[in-house]
PDB file of N, CA and C in Angstrom:
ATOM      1  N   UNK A   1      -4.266   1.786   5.814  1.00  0.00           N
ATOM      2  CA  UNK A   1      -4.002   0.523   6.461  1.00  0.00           C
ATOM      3  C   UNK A   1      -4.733   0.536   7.796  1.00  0.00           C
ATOM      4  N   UNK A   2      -5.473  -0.670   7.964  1.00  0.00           N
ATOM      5  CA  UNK A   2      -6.238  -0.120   9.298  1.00  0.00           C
ATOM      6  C   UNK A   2      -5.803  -1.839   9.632  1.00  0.00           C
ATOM      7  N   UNK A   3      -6.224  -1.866  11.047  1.00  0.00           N
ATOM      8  CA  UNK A   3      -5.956  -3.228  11.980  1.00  0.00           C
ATOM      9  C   UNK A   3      -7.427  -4.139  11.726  1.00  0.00           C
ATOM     10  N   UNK A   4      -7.747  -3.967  10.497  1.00  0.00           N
ATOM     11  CA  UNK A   4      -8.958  -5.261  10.137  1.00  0.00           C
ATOM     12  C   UNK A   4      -8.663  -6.652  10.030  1.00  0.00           C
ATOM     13  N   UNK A   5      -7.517  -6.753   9.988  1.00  0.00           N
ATOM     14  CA  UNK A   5      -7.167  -8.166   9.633  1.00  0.00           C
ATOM     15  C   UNK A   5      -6.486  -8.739  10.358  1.00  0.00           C
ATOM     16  N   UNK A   6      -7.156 -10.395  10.730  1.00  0.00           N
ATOM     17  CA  UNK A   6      -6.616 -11.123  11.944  1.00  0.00           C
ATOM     18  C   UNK A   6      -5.139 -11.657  12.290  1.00  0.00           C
ATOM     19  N   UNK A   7      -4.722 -10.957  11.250  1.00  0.00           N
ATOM     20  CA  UNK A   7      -3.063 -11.342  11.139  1.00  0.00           C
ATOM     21  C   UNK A   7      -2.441 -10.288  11.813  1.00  0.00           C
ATOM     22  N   UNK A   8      -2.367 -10.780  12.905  1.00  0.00           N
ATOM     23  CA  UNK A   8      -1.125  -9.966  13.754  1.00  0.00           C
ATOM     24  C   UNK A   8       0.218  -9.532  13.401  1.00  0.00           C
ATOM     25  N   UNK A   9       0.693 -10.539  12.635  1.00  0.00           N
ATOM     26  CA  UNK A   9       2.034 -10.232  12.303  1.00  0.00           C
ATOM     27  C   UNK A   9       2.541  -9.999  10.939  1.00  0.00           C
ATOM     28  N   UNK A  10       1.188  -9.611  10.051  1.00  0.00           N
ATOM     29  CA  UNK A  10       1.329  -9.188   9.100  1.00  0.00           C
ATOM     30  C   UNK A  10       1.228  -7.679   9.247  1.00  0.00           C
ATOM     31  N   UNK A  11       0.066  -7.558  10.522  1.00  0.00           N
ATOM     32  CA  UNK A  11      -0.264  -6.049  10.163  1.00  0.00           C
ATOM     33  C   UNK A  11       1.019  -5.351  11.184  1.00  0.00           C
ATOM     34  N   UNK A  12       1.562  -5.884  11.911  1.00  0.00           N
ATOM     35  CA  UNK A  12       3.021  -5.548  12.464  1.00  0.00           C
ATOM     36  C   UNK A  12       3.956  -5.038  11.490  1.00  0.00           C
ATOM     37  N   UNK A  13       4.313  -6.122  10.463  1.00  0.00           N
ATOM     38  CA  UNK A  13       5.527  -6.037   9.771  1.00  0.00           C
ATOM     39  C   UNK A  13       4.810  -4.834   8.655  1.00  0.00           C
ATOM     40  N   UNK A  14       3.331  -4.673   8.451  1.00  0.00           N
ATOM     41  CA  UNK A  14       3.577  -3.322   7.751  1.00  0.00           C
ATOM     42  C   UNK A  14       3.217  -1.699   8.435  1.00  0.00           C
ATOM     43  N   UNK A  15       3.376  -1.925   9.357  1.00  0.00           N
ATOM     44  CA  UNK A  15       3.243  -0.899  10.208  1.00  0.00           C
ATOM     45  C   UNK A  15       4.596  -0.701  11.086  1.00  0.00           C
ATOM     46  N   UNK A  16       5.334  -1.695  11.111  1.00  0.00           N
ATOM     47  CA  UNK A  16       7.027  -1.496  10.948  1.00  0.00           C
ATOM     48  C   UNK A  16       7.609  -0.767   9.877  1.00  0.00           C
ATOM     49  N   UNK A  17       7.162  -1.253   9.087  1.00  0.00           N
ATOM     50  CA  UNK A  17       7.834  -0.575   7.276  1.00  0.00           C
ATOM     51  C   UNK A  17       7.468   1.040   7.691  1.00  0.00           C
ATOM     52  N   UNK A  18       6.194   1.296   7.399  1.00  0.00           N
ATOM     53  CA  UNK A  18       5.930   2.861   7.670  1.00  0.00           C
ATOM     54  C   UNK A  18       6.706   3.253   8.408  1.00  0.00           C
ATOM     55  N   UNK A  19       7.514   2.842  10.195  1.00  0.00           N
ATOM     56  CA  UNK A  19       8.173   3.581  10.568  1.00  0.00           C
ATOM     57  C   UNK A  19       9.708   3.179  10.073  1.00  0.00           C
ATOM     58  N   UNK A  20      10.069   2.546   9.949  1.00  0.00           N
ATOM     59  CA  UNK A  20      11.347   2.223   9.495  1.00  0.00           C
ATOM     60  C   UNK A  20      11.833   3.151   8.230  1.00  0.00           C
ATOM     61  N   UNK A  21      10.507   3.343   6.861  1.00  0.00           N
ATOM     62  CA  UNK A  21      10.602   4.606   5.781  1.00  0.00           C
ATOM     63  C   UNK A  21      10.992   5.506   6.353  1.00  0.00           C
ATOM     64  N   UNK A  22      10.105   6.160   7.530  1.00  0.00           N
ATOM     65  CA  UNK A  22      10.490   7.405   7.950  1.00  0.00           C
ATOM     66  C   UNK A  22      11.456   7.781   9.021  1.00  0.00           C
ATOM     67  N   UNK A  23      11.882   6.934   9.102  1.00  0.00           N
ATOM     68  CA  UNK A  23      13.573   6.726  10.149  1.00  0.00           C
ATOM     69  C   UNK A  23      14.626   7.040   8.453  1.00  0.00           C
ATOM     70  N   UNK A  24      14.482   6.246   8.192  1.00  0.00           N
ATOM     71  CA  UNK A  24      15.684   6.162   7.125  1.00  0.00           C
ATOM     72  C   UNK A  24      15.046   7.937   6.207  1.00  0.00           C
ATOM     73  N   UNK A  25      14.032   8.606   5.905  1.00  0.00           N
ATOM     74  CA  UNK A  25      14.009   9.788   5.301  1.00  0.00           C
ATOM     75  C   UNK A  25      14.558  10.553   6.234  1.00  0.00           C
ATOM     76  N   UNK A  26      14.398  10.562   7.372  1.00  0.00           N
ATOM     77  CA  UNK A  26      14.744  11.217   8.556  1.00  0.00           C
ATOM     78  C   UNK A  26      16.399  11.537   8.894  1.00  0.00           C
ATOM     79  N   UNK A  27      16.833  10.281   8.687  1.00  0.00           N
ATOM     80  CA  UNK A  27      18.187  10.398   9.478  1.00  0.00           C
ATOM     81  C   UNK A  27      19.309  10.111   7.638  1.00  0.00           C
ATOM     82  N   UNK A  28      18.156   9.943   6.619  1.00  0.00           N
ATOM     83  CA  UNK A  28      19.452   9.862   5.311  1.00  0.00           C
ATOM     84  C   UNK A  28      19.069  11.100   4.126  1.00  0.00           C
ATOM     85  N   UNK A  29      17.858  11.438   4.880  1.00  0.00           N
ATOM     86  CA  UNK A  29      17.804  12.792   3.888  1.00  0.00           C
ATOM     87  C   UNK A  29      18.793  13.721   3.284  1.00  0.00           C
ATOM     88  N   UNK A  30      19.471  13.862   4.713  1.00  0.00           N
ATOM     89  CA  UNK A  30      20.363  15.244   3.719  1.00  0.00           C
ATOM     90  C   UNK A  30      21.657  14.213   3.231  1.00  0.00           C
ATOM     91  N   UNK A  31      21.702  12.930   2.822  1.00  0.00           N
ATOM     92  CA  UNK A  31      22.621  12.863   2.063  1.00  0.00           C
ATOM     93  C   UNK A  31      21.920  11.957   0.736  1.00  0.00           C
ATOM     94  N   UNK A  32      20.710  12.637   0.440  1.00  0.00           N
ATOM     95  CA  UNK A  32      20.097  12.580  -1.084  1.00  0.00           C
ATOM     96  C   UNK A  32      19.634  11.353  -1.173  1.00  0.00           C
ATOM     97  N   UNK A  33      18.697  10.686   0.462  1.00  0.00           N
ATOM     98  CA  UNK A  33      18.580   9.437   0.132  1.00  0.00           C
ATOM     99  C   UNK A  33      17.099   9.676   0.305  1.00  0.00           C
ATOM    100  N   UNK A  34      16.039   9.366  -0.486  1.00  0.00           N
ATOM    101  CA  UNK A  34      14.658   9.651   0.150  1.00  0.00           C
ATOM    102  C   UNK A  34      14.388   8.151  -0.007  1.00  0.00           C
ATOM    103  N   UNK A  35      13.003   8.134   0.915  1.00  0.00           N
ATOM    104  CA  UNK A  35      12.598   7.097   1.258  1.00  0.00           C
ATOM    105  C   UNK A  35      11.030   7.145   1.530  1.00  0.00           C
ATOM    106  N   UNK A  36      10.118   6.442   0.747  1.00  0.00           N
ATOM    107  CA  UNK A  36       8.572   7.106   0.707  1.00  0.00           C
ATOM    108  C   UNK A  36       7.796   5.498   0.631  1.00  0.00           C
ATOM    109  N   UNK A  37       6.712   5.030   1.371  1.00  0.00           N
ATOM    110  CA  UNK A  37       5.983   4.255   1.557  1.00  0.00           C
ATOM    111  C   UNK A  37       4.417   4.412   0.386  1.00  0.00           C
ATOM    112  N   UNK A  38       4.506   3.583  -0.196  1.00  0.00           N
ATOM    113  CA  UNK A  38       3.371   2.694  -1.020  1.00  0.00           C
ATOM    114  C   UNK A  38       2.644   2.457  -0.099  1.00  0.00           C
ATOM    115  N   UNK A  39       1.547   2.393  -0.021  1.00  0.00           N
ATOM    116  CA  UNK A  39       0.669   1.362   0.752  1.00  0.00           C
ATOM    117  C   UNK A  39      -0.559   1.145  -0.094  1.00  0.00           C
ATOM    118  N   UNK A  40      -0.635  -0.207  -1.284  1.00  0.00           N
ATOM    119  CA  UNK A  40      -1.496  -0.207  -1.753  1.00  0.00           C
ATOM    120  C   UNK A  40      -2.627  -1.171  -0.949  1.00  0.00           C
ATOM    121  N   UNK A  41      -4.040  -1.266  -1.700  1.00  0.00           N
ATOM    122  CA  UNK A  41      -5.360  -1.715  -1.071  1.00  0.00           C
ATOM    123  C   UNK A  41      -4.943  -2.811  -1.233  1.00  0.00           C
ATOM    124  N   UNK A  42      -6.357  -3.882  -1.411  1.00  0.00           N
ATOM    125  CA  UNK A  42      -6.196  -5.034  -2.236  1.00  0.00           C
ATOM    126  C   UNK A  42      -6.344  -5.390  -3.591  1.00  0.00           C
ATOM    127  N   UNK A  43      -4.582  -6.297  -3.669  1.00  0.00           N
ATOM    128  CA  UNK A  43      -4.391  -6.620  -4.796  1.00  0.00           C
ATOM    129  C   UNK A  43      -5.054  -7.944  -5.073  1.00  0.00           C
ATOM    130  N   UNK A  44      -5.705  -8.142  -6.730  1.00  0.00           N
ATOM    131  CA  UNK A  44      -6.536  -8.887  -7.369  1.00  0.00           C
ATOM    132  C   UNK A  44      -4.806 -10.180  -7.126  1.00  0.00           C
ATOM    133  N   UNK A  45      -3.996 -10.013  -7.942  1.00  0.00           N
ATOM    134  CA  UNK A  45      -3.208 -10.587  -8.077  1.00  0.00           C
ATOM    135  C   UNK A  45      -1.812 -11.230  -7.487  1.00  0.00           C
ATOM    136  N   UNK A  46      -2.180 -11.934  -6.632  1.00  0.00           N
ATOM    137  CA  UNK A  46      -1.302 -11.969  -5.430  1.00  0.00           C
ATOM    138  C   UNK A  46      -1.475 -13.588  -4.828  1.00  0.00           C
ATOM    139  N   UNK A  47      -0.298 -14.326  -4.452  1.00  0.00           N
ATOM    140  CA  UNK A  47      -0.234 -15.540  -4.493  1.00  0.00           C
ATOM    141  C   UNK A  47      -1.610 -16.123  -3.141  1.00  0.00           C
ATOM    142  N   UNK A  48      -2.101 -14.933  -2.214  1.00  0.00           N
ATOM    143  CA  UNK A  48      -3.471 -15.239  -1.031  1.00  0.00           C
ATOM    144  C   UNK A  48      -4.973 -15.216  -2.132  1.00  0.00           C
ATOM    145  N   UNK A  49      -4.505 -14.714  -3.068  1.00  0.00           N
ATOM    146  CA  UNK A  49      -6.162 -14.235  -3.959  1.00  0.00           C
ATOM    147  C   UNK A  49      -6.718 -15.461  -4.205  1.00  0.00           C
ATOM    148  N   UNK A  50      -6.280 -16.339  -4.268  1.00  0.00           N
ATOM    149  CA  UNK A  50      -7.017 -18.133  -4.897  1.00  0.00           C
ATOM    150  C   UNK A  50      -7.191 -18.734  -3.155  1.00  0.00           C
ATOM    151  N   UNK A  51      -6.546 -18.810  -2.510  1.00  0.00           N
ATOM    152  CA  UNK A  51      -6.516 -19.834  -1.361  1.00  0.00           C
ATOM    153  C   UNK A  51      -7.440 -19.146  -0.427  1.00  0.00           C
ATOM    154  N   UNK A  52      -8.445 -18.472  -0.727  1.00  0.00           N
ATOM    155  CA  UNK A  52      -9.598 -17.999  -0.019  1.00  0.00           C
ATOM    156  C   UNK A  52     -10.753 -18.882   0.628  1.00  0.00           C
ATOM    157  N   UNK A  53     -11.248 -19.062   1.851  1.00  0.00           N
ATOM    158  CA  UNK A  53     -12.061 -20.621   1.759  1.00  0.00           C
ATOM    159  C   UNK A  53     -13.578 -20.062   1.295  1.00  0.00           C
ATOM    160  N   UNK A  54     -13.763 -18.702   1.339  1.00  0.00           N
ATOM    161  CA  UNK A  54     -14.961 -17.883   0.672  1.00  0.00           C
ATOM    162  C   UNK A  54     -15.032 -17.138  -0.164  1.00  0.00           C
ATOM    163  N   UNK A  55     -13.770 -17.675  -1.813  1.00  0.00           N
ATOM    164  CA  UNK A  55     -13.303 -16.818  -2.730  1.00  0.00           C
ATOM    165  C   UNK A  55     -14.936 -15.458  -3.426  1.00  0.00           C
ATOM    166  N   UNK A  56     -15.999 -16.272  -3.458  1.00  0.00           N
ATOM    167  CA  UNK A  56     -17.077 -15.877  -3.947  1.00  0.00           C
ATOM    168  C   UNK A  56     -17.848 -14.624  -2.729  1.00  0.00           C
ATOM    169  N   UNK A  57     -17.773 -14.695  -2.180  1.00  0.00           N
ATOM    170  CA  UNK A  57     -18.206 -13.771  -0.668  1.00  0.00           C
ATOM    171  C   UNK A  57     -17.284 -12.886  -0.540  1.00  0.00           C
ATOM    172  N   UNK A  58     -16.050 -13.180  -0.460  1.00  0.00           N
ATOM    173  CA  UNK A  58     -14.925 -12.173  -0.473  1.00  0.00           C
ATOM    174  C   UNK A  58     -15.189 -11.013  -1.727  1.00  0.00           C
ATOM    175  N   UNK A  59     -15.055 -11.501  -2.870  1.00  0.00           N
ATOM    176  CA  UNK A  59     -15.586 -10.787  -3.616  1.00  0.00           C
ATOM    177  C   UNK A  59     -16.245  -9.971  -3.673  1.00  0.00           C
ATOM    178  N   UNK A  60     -17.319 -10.311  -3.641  1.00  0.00           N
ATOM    179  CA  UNK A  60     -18.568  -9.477  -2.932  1.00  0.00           C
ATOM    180  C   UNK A  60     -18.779  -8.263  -2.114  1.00  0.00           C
ATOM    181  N   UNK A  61     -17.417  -8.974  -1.267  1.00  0.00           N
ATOM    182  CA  UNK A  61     -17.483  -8.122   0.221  1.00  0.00           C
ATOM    183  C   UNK A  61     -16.456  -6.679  -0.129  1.00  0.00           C
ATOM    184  N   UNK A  62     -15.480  -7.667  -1.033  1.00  0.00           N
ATOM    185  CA  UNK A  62     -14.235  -6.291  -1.608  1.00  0.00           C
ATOM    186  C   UNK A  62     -15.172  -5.253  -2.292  1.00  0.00           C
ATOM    187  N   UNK A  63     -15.814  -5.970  -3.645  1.00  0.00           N
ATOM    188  CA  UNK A  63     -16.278  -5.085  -4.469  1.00  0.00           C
ATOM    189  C   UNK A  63     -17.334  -3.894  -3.725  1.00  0.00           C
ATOM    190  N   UNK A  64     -18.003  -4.132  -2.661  1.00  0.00           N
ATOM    191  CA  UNK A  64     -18.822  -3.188  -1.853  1.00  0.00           C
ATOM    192  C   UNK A  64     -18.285  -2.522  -1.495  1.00  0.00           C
ATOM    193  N   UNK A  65     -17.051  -2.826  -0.601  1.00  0.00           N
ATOM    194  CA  UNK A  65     -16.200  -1.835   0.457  1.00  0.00           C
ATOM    195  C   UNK A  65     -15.412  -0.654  -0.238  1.00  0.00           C
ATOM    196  N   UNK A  66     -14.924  -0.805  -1.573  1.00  0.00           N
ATOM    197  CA  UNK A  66     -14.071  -0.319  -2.182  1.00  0.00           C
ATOM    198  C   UNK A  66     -14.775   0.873  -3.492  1.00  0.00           C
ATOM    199  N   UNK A  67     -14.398   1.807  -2.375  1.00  0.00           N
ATOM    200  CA  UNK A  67     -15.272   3.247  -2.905  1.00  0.00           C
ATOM    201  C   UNK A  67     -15.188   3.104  -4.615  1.00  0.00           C
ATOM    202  N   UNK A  68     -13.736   2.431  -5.270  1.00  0.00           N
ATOM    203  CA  UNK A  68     -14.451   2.366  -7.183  1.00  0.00           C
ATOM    204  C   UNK A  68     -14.178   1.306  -7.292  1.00  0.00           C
ATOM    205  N   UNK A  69     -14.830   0.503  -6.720  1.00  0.00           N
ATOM    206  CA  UNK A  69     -16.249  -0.546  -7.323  1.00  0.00           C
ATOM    207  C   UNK A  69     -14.820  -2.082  -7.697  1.00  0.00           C
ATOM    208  N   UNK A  70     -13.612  -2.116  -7.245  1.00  0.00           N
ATOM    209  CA  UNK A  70     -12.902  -3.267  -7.918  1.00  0.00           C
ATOM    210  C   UNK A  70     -11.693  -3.121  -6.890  1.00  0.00           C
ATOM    211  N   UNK A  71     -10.832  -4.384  -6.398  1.00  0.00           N
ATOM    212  CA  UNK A  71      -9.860  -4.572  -5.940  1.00  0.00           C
ATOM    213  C   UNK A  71      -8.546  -3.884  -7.081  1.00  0.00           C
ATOM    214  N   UNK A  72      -7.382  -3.366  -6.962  1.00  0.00           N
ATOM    215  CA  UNK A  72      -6.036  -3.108  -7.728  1.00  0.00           C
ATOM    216  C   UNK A  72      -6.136  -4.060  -8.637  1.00  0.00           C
ATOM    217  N   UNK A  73      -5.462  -3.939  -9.803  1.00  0.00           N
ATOM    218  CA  UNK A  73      -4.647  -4.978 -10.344  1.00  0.00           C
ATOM    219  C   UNK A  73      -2.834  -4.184 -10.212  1.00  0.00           C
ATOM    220  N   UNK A  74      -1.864  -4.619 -10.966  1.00  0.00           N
ATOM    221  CA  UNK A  74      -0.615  -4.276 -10.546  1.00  0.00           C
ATOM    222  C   UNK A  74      -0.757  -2.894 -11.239  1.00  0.00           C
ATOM    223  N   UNK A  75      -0.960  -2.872 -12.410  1.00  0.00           N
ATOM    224  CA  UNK A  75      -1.078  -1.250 -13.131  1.00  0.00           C
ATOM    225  C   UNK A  75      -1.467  -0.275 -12.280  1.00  0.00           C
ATOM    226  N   UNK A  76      -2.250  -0.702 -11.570  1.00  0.00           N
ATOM    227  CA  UNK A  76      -3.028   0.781 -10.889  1.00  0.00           C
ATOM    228  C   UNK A  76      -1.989   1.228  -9.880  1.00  0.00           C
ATOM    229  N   UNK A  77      -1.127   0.302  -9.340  1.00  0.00           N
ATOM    230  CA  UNK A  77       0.030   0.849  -8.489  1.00  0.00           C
ATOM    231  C   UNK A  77       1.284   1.573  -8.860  1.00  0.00           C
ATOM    232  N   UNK A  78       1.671   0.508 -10.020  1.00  0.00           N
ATOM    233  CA  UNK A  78       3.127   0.809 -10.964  1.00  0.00           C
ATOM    234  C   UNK A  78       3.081   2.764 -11.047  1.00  0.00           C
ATOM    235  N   UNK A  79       2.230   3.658 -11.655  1.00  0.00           N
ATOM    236  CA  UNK A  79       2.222   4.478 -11.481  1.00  0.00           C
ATOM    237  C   UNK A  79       2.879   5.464 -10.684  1.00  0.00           C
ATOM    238  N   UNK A  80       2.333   4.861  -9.453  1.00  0.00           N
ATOM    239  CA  UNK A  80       2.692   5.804  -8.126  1.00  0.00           C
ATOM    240  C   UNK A  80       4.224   5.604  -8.117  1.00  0.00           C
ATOM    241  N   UNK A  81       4.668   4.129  -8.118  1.00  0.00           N
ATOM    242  CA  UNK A  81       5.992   3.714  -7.498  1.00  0.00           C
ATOM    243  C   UNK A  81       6.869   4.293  -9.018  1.00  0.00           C
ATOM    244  N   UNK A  82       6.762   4.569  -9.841  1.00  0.00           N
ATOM    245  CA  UNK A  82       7.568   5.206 -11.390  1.00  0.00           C
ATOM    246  C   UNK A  82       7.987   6.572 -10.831  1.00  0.00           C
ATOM    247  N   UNK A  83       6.715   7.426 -10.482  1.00  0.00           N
ATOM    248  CA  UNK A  83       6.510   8.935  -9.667  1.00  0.00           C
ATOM    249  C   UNK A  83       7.395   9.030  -9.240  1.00  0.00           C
ATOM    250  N   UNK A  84       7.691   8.051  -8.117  1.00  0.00           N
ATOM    251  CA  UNK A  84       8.508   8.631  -6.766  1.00  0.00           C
ATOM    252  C   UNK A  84       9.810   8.185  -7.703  1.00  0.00           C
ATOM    253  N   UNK A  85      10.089   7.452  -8.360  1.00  0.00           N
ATOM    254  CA  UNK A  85      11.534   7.405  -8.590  1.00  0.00           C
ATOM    255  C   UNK A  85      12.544   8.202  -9.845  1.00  0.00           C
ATOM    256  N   UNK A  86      11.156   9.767 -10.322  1.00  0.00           N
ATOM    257  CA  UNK A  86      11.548  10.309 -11.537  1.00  0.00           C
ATOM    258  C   UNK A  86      11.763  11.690  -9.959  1.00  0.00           C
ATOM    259  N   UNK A  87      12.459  12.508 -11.053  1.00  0.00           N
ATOM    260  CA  UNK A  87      13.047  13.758 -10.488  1.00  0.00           C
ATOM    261  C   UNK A  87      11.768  14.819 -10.064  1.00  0.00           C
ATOM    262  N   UNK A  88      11.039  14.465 -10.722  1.00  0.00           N
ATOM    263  CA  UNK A  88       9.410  15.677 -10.069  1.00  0.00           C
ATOM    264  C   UNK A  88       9.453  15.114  -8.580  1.00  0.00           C
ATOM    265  N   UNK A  89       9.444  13.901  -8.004  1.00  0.00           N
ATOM    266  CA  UNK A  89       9.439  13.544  -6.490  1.00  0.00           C
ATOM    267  C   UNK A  89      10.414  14.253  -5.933  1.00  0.00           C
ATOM    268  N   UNK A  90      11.111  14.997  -6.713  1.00  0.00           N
ATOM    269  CA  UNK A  90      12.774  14.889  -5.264  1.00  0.00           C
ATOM    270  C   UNK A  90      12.798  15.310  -4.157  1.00  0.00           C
ATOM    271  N   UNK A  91      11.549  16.106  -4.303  1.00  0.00           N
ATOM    272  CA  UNK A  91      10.940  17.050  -2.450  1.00  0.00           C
ATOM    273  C   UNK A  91      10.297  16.021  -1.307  1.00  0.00           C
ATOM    274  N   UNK A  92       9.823  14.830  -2.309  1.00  0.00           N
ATOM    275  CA  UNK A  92       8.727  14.251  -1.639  1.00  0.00           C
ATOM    276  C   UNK A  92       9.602  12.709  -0.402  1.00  0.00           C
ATOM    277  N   UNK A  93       9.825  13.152   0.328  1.00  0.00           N
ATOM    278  CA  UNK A  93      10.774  12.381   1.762  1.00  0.00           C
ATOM    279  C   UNK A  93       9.992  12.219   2.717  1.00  0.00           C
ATOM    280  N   UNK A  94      10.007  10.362   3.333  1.00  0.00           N
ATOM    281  CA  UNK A  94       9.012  10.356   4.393  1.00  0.00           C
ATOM    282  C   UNK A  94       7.317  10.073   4.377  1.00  0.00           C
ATOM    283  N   UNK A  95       6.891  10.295   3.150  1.00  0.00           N
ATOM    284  CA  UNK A  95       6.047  10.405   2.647  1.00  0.00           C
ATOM    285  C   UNK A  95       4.856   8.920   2.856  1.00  0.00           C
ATOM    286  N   UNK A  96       3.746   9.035   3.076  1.00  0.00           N
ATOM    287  CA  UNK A  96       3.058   7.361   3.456  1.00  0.00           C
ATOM    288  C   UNK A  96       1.896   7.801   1.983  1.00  0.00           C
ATOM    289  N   UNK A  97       1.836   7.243   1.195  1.00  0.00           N
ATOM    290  CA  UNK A  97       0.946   7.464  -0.077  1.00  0.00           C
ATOM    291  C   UNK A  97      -0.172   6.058  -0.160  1.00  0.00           C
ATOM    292  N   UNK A  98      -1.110   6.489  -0.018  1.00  0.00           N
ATOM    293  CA  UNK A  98      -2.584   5.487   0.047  1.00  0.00           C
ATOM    294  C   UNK A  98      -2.944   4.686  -1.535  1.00  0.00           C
ATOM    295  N   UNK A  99      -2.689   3.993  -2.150  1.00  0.00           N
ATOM    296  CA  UNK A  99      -3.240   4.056  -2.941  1.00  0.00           C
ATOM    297  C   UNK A  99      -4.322   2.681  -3.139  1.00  0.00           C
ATOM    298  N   UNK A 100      -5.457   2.781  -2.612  1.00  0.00           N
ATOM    299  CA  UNK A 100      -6.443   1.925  -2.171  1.00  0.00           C
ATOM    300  C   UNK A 100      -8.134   2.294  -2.752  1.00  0.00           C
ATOM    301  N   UNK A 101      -7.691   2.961  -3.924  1.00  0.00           N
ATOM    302  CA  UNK A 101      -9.183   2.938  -3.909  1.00  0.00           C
ATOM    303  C   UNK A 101     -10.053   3.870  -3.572  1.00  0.00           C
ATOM    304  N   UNK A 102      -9.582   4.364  -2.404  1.00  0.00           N
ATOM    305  CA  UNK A 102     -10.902   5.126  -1.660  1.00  0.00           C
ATOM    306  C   UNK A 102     -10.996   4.214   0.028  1.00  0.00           C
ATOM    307  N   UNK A 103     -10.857   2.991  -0.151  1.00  0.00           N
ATOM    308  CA  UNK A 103     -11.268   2.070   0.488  1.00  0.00           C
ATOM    309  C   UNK A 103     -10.788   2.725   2.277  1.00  0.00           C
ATOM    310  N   UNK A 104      -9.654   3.216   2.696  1.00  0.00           N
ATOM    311  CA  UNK A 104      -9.222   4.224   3.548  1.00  0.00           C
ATOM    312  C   UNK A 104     -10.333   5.866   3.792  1.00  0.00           C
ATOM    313  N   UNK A 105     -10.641   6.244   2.750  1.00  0.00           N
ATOM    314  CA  UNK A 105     -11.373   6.867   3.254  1.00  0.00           C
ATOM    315  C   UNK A 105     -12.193   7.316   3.999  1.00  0.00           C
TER     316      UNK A 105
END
């Protein structure tokens, strides 16, 4: 997650979340509560993806930036968020997980 985008108070409220996850792993851990942050790239499918005023350029601009070559669709996330909620996670508390592509890199 980086501060590229002119939305102030979007990139607030998710840079709140990150600390708010790790308050609540922090202070509910030892009573078996974990708490682990998603942070996916950009999603193809999402009610901002049409109301673009440069849908065709945007494109363009995603598909370059994004080390394999395509914005998410929902599958590519579902994965991660299944992970954390089967018993192989149970260590994993606090945790900020990228899943963008590369595009962070």
């Amino acid at each position: 997650m980086s501060g590229g985008s002119p939305n102030v108070a979007y990139l607030s409220g998710k840079h709140g979340l990150l600390v708010f996850s790790r308050h609540i792993a922090r202070h509910y851990g030892d009573k078996g509560i974990r708490c682990n942050c998603i942070c996916p790239g950009t999603l193809m499918q999402t009610p901002n993806w049409d109301i673009h005023p440069d849908p065709v350029g945007r494109n363009e601009r995603l598909h370059g930036s994004i080390p394999v070559g395509r914005p998410a669709e929902p599958e590519d996330i579902a994965p991660w968020i299944t992970f954390l909620a089967t018993d192989e996670a149970r260590y994993g508390n606090g945790s900020t997980i990228l899943v963008d592509g590369g595009l962070s890199a």
